[in-house]
N, C-alpha and C. Protein backbone atom coordinates (compact mmCIF):
# COMPACT_ATOMS: atom_id res chain seq x y z
N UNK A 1 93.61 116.80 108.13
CA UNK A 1 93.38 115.41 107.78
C UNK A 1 94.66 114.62 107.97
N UNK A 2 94.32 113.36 108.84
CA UNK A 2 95.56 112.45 108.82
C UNK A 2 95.98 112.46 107.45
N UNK A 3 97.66 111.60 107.44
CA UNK A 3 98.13 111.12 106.55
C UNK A 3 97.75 110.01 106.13
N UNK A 4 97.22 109.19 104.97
CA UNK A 4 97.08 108.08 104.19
C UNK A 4 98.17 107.18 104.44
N UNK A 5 98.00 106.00 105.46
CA UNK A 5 99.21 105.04 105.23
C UNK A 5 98.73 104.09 104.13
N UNK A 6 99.62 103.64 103.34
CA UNK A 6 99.40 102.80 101.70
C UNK A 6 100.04 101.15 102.35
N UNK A 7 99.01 100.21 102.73
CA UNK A 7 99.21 98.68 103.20
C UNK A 7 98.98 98.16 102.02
N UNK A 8 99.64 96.28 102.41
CA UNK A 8 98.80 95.29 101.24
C UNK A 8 98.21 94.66 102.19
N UNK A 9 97.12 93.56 102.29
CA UNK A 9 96.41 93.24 102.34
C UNK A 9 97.08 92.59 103.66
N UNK A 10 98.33 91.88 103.57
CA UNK A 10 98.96 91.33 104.77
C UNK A 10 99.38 92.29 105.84
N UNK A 11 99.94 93.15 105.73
CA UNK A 11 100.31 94.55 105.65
C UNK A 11 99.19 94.82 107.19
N UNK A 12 98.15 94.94 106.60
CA UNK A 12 96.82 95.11 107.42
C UNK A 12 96.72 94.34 108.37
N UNK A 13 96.68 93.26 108.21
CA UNK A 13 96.72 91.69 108.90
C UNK A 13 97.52 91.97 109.76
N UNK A 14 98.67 92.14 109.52
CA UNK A 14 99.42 92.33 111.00
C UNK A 14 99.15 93.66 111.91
N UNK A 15 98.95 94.46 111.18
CA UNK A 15 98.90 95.46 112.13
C UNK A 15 97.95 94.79 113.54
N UNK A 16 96.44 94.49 112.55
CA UNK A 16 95.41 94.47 113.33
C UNK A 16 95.75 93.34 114.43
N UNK A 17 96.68 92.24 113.74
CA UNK A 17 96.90 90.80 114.94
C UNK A 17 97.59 92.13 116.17
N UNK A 18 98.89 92.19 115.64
CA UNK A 18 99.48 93.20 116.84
C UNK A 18 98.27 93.90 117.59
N UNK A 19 97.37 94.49 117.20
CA UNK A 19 96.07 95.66 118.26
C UNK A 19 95.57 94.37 119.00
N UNK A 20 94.88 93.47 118.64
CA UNK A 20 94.31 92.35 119.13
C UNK A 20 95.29 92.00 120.13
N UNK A 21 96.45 91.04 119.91
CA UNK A 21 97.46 90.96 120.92
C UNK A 21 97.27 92.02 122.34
N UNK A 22 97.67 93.47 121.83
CA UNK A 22 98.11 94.06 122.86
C UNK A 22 96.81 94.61 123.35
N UNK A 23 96.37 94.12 123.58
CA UNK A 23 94.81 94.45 123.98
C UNK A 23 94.18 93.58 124.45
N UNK A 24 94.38 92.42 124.22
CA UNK A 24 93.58 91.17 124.95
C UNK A 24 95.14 90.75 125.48
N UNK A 25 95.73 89.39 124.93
CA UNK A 25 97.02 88.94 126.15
C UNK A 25 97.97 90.12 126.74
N UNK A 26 98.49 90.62 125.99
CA UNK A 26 99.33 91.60 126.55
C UNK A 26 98.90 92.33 127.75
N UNK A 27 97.96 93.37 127.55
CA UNK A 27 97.08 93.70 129.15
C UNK A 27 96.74 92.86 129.74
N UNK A 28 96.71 91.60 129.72
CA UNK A 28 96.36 90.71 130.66
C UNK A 28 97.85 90.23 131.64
N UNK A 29 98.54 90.21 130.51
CA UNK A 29 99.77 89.73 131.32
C UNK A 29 100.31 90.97 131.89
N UNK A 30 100.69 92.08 131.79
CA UNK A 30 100.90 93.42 132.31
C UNK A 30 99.84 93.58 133.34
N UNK A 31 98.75 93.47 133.40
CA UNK A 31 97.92 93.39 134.58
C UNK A 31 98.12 92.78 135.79
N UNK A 32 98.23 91.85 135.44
CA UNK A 32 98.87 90.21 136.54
C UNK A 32 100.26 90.79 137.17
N UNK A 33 101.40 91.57 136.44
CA UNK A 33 102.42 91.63 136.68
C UNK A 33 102.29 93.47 137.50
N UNK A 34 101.48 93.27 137.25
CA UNK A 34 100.72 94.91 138.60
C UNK A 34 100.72 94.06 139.99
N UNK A 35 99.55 93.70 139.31
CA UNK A 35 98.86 92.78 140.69
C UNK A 35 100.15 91.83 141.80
N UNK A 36 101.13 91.42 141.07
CA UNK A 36 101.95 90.69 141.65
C UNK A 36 103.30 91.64 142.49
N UNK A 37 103.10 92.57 141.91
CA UNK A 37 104.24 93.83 142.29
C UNK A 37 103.67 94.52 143.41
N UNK A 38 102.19 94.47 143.72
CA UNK A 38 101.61 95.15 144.56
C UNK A 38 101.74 94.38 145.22
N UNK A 39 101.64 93.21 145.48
CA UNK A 39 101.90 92.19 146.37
C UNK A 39 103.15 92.43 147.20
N UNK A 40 104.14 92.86 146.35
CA UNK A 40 105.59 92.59 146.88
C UNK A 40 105.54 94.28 148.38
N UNK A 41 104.54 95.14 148.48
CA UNK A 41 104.88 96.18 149.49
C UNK A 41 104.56 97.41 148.76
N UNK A 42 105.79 98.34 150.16
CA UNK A 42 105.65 99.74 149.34
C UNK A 42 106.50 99.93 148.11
N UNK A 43 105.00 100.75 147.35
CA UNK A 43 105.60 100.91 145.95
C UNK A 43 106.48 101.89 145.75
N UNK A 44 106.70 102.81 146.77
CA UNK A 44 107.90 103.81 146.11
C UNK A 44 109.30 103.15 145.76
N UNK A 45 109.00 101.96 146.62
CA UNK A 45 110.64 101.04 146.54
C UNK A 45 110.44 100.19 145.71
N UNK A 46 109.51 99.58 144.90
CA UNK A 46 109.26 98.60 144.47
C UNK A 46 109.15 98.61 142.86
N UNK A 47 110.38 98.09 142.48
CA UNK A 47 111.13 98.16 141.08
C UNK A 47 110.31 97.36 139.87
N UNK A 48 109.90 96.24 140.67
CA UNK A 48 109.15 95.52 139.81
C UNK A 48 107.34 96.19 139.54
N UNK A 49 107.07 96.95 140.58
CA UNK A 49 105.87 97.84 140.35
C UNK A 49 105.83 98.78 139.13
N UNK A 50 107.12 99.52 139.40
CA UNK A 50 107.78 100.67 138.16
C UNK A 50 107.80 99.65 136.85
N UNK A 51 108.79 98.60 136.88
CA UNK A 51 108.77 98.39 135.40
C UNK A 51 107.62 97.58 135.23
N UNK A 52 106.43 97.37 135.51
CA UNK A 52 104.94 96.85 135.28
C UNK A 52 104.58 97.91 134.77
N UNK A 53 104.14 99.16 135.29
CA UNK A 53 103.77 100.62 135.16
C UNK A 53 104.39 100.50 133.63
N UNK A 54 105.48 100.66 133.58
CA UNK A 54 106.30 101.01 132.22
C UNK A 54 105.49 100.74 131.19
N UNK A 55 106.11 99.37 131.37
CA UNK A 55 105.30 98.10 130.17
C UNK A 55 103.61 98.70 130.56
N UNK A 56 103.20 98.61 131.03
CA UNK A 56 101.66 99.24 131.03
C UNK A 56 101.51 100.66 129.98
N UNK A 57 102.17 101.13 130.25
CA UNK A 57 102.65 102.80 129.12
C UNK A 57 102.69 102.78 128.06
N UNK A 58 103.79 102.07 128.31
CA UNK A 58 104.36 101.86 126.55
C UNK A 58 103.72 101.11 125.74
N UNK A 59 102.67 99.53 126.47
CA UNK A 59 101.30 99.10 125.74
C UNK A 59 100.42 99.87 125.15
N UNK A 60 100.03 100.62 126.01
CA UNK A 60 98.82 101.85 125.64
C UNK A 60 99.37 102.48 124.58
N UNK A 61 100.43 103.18 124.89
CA UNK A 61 100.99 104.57 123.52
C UNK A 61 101.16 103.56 122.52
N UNK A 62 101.34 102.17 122.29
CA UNK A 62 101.44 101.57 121.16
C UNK A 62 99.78 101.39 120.71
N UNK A 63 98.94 100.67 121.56
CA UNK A 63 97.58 100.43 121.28
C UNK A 63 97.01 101.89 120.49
N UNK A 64 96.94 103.15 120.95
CA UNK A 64 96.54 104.24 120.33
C UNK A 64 97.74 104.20 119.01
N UNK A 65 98.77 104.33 118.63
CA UNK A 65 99.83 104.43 118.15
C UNK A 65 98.56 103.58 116.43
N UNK A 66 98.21 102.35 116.74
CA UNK A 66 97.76 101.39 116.18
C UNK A 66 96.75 101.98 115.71
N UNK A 67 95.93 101.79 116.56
CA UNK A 67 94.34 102.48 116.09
C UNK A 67 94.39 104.04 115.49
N UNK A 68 95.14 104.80 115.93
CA UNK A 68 95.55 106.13 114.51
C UNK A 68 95.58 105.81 112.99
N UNK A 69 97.15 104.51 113.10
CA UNK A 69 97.19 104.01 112.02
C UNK A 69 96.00 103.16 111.28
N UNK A 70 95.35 102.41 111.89
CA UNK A 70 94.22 101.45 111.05
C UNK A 70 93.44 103.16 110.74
N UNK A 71 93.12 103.34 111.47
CA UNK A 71 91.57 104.57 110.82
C UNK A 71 92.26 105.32 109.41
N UNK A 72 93.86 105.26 109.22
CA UNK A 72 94.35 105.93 108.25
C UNK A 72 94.89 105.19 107.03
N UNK A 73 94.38 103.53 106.87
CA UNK A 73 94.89 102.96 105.99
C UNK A 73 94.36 102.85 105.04
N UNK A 74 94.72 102.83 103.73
CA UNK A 74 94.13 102.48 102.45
C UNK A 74 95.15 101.05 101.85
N UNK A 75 94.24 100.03 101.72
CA UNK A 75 94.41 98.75 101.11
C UNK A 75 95.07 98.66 100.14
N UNK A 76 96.13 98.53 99.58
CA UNK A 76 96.12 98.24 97.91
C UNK A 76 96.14 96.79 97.63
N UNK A 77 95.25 96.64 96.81
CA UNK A 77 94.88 95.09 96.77
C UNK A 77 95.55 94.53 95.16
N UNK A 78 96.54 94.06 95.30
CA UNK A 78 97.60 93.93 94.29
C UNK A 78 97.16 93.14 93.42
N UNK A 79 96.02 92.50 93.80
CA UNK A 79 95.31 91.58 92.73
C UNK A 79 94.23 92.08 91.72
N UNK A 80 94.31 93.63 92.21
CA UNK A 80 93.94 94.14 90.82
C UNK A 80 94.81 95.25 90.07
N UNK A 81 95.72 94.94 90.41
CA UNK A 81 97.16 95.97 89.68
C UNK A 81 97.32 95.09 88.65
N UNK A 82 97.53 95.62 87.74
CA UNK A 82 98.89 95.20 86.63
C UNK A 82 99.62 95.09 86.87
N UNK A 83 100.69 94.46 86.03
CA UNK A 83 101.96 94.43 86.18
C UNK A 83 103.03 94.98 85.21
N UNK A 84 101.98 95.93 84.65
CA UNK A 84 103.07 97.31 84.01
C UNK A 84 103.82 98.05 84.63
N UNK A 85 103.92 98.37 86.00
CA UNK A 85 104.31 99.77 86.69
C UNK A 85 104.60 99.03 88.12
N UNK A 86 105.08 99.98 88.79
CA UNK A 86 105.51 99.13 90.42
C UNK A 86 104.57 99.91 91.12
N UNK A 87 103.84 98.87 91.76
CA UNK A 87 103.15 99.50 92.90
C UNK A 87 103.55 98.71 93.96
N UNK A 88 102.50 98.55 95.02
CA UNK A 88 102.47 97.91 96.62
C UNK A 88 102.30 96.39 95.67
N UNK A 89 102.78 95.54 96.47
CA UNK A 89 102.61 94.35 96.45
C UNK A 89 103.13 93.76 94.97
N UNK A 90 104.15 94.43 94.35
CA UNK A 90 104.91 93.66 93.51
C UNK A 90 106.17 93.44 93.36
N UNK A 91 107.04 92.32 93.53
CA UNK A 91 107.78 92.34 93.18
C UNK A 91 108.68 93.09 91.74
N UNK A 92 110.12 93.36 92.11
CA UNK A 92 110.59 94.33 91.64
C UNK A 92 112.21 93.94 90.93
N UNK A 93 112.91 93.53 89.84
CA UNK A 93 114.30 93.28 89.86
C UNK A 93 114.78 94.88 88.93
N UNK A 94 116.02 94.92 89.54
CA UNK A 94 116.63 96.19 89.19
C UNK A 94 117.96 96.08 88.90
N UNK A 95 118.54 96.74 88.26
CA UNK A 95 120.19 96.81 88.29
C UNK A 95 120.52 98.51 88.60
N UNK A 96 121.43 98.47 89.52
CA UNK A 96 122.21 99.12 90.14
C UNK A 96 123.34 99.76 88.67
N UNK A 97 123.05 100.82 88.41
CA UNK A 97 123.58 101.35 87.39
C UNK A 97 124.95 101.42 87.57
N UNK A 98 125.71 102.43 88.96
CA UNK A 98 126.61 102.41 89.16
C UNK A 98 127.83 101.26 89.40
N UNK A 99 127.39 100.01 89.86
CA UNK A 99 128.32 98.27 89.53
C UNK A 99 127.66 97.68 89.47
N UNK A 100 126.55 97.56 88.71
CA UNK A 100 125.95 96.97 87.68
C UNK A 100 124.98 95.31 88.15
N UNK A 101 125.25 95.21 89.72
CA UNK A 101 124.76 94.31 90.66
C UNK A 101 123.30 94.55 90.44
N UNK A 102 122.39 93.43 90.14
CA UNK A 102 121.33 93.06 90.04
C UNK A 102 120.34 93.10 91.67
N UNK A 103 119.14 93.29 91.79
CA UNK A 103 118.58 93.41 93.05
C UNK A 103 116.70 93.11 92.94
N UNK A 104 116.33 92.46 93.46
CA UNK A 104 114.64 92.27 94.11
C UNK A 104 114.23 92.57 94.88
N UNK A 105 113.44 93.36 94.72
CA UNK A 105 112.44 94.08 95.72
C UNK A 105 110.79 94.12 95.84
N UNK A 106 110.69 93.04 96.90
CA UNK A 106 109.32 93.34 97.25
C UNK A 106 108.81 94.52 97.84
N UNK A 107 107.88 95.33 97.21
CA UNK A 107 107.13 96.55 97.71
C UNK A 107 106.35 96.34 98.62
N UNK A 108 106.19 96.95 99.48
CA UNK A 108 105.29 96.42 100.71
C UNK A 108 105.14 98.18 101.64
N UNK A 109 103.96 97.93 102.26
CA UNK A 109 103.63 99.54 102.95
C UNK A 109 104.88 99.32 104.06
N UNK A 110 104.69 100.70 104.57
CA UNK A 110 105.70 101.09 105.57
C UNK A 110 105.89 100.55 106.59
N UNK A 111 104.81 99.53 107.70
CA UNK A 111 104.85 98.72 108.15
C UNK A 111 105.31 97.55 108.34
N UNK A 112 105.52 97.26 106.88
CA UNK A 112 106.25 95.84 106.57
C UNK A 112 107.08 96.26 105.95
N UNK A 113 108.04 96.98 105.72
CA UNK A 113 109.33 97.03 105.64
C UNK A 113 110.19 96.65 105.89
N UNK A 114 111.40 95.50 105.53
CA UNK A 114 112.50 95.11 106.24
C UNK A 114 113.77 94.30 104.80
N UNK A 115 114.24 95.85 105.09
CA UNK A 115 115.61 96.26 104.32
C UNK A 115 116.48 95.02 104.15
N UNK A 116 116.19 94.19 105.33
CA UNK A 116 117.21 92.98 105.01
C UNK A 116 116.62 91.67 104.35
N UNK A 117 115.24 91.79 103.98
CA UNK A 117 114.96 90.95 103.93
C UNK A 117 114.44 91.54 102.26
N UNK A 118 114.59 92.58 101.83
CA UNK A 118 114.09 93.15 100.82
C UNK A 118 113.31 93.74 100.36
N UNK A 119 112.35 94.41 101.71
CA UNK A 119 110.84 94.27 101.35
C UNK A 119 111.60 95.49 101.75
N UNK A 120 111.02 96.32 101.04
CA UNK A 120 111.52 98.06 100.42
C UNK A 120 109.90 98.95 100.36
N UNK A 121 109.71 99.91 101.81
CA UNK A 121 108.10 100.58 101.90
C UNK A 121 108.91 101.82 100.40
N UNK A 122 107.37 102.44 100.09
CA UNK A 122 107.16 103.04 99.27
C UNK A 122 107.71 104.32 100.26
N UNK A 123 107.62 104.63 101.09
CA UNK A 123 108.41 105.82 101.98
C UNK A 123 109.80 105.69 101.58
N UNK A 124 110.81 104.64 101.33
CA UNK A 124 112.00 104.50 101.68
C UNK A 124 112.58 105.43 100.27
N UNK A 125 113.70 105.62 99.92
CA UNK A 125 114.43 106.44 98.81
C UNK A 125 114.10 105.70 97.51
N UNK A 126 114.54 104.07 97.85
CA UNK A 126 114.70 103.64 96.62
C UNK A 126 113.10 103.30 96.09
N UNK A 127 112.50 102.66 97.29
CA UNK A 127 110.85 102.42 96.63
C UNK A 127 110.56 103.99 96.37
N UNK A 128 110.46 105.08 96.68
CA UNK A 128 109.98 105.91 96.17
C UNK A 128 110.32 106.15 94.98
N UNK A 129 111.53 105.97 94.78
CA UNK A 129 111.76 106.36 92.90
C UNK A 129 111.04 105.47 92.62
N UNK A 130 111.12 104.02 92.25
CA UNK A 130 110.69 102.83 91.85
C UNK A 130 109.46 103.25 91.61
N UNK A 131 108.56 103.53 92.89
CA UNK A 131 106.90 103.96 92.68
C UNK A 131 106.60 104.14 91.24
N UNK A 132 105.52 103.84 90.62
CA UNK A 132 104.62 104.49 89.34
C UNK A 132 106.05 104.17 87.97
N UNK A 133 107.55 103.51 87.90
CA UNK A 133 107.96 103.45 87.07
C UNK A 133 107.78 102.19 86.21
N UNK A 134 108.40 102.17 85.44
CA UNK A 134 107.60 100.90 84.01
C UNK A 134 108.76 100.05 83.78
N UNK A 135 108.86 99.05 83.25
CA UNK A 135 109.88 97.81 82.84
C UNK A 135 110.98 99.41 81.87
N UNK A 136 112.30 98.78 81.89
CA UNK A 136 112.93 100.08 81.11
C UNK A 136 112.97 100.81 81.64
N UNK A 137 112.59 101.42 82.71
CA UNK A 137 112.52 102.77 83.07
C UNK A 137 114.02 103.01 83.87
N UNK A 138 114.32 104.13 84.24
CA UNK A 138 115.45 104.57 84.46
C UNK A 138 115.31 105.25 85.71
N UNK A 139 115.80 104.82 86.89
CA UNK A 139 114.78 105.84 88.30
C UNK A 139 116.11 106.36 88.99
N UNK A 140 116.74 107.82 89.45
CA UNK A 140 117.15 107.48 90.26
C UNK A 140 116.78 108.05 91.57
N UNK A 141 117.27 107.58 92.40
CA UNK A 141 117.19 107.11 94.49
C UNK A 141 117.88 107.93 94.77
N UNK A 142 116.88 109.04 95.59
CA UNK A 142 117.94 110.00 96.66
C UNK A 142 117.32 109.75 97.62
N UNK A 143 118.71 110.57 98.55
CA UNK A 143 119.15 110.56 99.69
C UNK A 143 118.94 109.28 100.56
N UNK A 144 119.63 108.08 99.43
CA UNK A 144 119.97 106.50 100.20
C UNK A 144 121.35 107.01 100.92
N UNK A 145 121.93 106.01 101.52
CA UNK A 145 123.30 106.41 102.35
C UNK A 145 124.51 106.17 101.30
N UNK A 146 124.17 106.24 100.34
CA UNK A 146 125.79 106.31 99.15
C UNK A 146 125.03 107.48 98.26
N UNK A 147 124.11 108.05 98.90
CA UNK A 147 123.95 109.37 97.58
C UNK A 147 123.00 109.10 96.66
N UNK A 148 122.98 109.73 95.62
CA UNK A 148 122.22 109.15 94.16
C UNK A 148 122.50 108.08 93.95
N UNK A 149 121.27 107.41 93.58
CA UNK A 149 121.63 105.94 92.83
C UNK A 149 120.77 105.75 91.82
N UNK A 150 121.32 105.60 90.39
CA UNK A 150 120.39 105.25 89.23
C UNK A 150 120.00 103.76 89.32
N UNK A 151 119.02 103.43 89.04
CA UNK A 151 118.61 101.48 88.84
C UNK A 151 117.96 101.89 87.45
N UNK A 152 118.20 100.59 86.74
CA UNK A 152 117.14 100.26 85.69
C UNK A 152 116.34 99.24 85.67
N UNK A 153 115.05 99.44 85.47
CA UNK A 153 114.13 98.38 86.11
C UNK A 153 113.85 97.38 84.53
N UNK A 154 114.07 96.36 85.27
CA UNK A 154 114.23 95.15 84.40
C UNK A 154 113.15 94.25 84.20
N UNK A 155 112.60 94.12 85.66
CA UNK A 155 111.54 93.20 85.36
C UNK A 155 110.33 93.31 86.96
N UNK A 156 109.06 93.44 86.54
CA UNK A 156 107.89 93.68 86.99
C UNK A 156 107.16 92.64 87.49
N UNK A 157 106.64 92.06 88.72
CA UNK A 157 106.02 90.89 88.85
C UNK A 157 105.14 90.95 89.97
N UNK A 158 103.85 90.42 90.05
CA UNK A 158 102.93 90.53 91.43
C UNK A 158 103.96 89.60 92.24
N UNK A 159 104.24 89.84 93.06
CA UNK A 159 104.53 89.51 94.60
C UNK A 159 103.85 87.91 94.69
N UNK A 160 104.84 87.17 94.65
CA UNK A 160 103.75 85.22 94.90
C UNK A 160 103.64 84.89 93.69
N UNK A 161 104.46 85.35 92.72
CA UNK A 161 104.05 84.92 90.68
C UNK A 161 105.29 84.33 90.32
């Protein structure tokens, strides 16, 4: 049995825009850019044929790449979570035990992840401790790139509250 990927509701949304995209414009424009390379002669010499081909490849292994993932997603629909515990789709403030620096973290599936922007997947070190803990709680984060890290979770909030 596949693995369970854990989305929010947006989460989903993009994936599926991305399949749509590369499946309707994307092959269309990679198509055209066949068609125009064939134009140019013989293809053993013909560079712009190869990198059409490419981009043709690497569309596909993403399009399947996609459709693996959708058949393996489960929704968490944050609008019926509480806001006792951290799950997908809640915002998160923490303090950094070791210098004592304060931090927010939106939970978001693995897809929408982006470290710089804060959105922390439940795969990553620190959302995984975080996962299933309560206001007070005491979590710590392995194998982040400074080692152990204790946080104490301060405060619990749906994501948009």
């Amino acid at each position: 049995m596949a693995k369970q990927i854990f989305e929010t509701k947006e989460g989903l949304k993009k994936l599926q825009d991305e399949l749509a995209f590369r499946k309707g414009p994307e092959r269309n424009r990679i198509k055209e850019a066949i068609s125009v390379a064939k134009g140019f002669g013989d293809l053993s010499e013909n560079s712009e044929y190869e990198e059409a081909r490419e981009s043709q490849a690497k569309n596909e292994h993403r399009i399947t790449e996609l459709e693996e993932m959708l058949k393996n997603i489960v929704v968490v629909d944050e609008s019926e979570t509480t806001s006792d515990k951290v799950t997908l789709g809640k915002t998160v403030r923490v303090r950094n035990e070791s210098n004592g620096k304060e931090y927010v973290y939106n939970m978001v599936g693995s897809t929408e992840a982006d470290p710089f922007a804060n959105r922390i997947s439940n795969l990553s070190p620190i959302g995984a401790a975080l996962i299933g803990a309560k206001e007070g709680d005491r979590v710590t984060a392995t194998g982040t790139p400074k080692g152990a890290v204790d946080y104490t979770i301060l405060e619990i909030k749906k994501t948009g509250v």
